[in-house]
Protein backbone atom coordinates (compact mmCIF):
# COMPACT_ATOMS: atom_id res chain seq x y z
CA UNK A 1 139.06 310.46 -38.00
CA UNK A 2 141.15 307.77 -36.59
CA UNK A 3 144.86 308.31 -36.65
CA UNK A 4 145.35 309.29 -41.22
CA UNK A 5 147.38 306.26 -42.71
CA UNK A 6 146.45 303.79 -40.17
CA UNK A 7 145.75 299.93 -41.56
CA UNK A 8 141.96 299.66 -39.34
CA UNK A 9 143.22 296.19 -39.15
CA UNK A 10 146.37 296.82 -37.12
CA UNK A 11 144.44 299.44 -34.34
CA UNK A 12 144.88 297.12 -30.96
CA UNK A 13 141.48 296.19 -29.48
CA UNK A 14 140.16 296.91 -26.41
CA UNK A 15 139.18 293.31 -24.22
CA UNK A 16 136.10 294.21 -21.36
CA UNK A 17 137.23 295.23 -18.08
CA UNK A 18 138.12 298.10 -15.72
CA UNK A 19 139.00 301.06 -17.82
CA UNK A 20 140.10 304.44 -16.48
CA UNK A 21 138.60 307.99 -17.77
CA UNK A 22 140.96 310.17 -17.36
CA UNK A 23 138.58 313.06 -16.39
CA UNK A 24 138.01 315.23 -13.71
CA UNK A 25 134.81 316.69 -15.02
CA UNK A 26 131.47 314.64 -13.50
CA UNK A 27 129.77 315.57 -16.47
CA UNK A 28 132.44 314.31 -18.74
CA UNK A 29 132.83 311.42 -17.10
CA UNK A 30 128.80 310.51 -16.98
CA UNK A 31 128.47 310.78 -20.75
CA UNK A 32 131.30 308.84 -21.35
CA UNK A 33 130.14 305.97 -19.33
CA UNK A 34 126.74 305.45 -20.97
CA UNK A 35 128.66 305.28 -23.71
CA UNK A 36 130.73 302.46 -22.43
CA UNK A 37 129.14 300.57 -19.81
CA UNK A 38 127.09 298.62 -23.05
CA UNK A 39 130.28 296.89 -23.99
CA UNK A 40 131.27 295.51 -21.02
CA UNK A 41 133.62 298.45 -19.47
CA UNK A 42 133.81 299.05 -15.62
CA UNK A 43 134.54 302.68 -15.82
CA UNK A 44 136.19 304.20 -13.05
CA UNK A 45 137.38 307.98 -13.51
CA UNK A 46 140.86 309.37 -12.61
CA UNK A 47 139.10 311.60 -10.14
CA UNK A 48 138.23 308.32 -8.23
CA UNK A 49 141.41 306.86 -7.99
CA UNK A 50 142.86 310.51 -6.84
CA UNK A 51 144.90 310.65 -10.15
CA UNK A 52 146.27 313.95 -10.48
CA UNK A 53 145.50 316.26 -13.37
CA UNK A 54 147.73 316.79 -15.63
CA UNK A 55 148.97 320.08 -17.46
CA UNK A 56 147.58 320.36 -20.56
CA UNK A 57 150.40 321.37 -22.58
CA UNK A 58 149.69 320.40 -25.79
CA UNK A 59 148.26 322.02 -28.85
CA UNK A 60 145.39 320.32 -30.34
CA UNK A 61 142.90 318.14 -29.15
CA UNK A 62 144.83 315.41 -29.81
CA UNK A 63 147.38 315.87 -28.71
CA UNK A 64 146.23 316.67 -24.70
CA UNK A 65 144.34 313.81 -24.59
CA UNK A 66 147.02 311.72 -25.74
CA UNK A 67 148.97 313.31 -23.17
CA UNK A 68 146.38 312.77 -20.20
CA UNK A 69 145.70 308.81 -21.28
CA UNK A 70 148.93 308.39 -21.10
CA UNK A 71 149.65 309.46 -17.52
CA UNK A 72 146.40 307.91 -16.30
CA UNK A 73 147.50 304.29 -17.83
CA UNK A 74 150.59 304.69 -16.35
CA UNK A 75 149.96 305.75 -12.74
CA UNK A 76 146.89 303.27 -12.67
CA UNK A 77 148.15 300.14 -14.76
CA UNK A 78 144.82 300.11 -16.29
CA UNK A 79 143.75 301.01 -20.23
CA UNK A 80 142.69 305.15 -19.69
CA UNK A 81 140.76 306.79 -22.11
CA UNK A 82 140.75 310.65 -22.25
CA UNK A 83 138.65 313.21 -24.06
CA UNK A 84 139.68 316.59 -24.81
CA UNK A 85 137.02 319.03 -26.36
CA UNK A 86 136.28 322.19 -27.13
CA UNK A 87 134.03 325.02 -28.69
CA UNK A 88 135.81 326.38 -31.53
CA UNK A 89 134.18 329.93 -32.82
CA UNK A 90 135.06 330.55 -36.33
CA UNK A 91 134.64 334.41 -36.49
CA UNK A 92 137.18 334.31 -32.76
CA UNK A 93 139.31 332.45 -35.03
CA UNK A 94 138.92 329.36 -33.21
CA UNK A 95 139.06 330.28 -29.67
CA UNK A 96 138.23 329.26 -26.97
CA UNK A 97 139.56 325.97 -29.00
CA UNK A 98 142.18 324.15 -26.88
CA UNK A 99 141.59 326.54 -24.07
CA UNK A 100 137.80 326.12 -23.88
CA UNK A 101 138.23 325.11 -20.24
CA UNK A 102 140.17 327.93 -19.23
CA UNK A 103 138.18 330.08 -20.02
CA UNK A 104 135.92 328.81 -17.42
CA UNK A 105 138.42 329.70 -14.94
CA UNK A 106 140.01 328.19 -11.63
CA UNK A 107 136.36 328.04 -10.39
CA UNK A 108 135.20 326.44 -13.86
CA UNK A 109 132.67 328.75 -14.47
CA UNK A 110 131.20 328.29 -17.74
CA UNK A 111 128.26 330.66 -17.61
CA UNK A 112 131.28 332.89 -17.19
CA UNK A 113 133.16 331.16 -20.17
CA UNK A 114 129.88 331.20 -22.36
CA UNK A 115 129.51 335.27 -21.55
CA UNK A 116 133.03 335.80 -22.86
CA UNK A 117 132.44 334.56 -25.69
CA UNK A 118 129.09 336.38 -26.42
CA UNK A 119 130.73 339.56 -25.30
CA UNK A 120 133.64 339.08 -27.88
CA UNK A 121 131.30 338.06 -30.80
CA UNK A 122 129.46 341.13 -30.40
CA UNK A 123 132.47 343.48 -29.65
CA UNK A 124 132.85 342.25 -33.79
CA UNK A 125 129.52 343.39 -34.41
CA UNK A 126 125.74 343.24 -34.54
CA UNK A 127 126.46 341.43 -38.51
CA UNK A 128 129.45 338.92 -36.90
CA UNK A 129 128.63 334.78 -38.28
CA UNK A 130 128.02 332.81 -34.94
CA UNK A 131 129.41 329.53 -36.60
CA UNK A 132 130.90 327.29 -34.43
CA UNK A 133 131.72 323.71 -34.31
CA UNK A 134 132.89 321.47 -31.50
CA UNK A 135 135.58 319.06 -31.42
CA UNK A 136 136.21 315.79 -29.22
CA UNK A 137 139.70 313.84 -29.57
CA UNK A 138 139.53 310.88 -27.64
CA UNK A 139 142.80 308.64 -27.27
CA UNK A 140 142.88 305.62 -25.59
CA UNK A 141 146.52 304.65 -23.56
CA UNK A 142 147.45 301.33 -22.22
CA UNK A 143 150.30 300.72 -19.37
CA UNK A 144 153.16 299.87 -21.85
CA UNK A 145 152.51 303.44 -23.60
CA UNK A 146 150.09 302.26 -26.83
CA UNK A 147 147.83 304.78 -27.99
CA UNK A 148 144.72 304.71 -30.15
CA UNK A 149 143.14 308.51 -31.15
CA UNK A 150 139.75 309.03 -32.66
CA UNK A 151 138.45 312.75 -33.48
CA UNK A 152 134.71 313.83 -33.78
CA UNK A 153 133.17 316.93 -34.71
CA UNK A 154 129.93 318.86 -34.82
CA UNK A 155 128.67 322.07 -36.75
CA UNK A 156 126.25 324.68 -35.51
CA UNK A 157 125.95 328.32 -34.55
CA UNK A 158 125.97 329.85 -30.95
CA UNK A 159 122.49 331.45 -29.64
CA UNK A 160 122.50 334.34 -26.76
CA UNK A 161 121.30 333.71 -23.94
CA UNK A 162 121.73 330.33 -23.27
CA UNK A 163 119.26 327.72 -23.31
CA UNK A 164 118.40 324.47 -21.44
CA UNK A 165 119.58 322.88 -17.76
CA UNK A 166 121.23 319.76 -19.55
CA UNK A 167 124.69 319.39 -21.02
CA UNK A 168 127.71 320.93 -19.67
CA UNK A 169 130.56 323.42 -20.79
CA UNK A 170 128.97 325.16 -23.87
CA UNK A 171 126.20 322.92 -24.72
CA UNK A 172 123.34 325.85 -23.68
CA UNK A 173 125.24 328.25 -26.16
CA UNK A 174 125.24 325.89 -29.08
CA UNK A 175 122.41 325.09 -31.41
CA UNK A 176 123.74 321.68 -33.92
CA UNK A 177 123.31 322.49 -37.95
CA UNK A 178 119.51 320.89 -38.80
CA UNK A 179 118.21 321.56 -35.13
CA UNK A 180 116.14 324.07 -33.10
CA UNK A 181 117.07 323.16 -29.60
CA UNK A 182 120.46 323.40 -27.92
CA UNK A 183 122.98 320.70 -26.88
CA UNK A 184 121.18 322.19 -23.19
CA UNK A 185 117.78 321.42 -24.07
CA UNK A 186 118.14 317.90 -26.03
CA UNK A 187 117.70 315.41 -23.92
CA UNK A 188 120.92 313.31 -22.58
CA UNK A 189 120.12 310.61 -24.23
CA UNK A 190 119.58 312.06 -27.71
CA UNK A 191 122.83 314.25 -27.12
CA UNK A 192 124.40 310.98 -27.27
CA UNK A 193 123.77 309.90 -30.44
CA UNK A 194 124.34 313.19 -32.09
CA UNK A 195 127.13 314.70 -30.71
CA UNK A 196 130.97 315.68 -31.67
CA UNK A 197 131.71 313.16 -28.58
CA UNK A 198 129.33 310.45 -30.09
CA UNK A 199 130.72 310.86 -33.32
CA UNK A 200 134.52 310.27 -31.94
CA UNK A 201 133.01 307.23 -29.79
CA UNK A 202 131.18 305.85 -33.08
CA UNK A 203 135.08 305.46 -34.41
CA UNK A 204 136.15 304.08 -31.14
CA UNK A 205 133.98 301.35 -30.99
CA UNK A 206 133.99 300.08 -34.43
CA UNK A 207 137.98 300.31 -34.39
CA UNK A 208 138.86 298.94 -30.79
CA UNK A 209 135.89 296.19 -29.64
């Protein structure tokens, strides 16, 4: 969903050129760029242009990566997009959520992160739902402090152990509603046009180019 109550016609569009991704994550970073380099972006991520990261001090999706396009469009004077995403495990009551990341850990660690939550879902029980969903916000910031924000979202369940050398974060923990394979095991490509990322970028594109 694009920001509730918005007129589509008055969301600001987005003209080709060098755009910032305010992301620190490689992985991140790639998926977002094959989803923008077909409509004329020159990506370039913050962890190019030595942009610090910023604390994430929000609390929803939204509202951290409203916080990090923000500071990326400002200290770079270029348009920033930023992502922030997350597993959210229904019978955890949402966690990791917002903190998917740290549970990862200084060393970002997510066969670590992915173990903590198995180990918590079956401290609940051998019986304990493994629904999960993930989220994406995206918001995109320009220089004088405009911002656009578009939220996707995927359902599925979480299989033990993980499966699949693709993806990043959680993706070898979680299998999508209607599929057999993880988000490790599906190709890149496919990932892409399925995913709670590709469903926020489906809302970007038709609203800002």
């Amino acid at each position: 969903m694009s920001g509730e109550g918005r007129d589509p016609q008055s969301i600001r569009k987005l003209a080709p050129g060098k755009l910032v991704i305010a992301s620190h994550n490689p992985g991140k970073v790639r998926e977002i760029r094959a989803l923008l380099e077909p409509h004329g972006m020159q990506v370039v991520s913050a962890a190019e242009l030595d942009l610090p990261e910023p604390e994430e001090t929000g609390t929803t999706f939204v509202a951290n990566a409203e916080l990090k396009a923000l500071q990326a469009a400002d200290l770079s004077g270029l348009p920033a997009l930023a992502d922030d995403s997350g597993l959210c495990v229904d019978a955890l009551g949402g966690d990791p959520g917002i903190f998917s990341a740290r549970w990862a850990g200084e060393a970002k660690d997510f066969d670590l992160a992915m173990r903590l939550v198995n180990e918590q879902l079956e401290a609940k029980g051998p019986d304990t739902p493994r629904d999960a969903h993930f989220v994406c916000a995206l918001a995109l910031a320009w220089p004088d402090g405009h911002v656009e924000w578009f939220e996707g979202r995927v359902e599925g369940t979480l299989v033990w152990p993980p499966r699949g050398a693709y993806g990043f974060g959680y993706d070898a923990m979680f299998v999508r509603d209607g599929d057999e394979q993880s988000f490790g095991e599906i190709d890149p490509d496919a990932k892409h046009a399925i995913s709670h990322r590709a469903d926020a970028f489906a809302q970007l594109v038709t609203a800002v180019f």
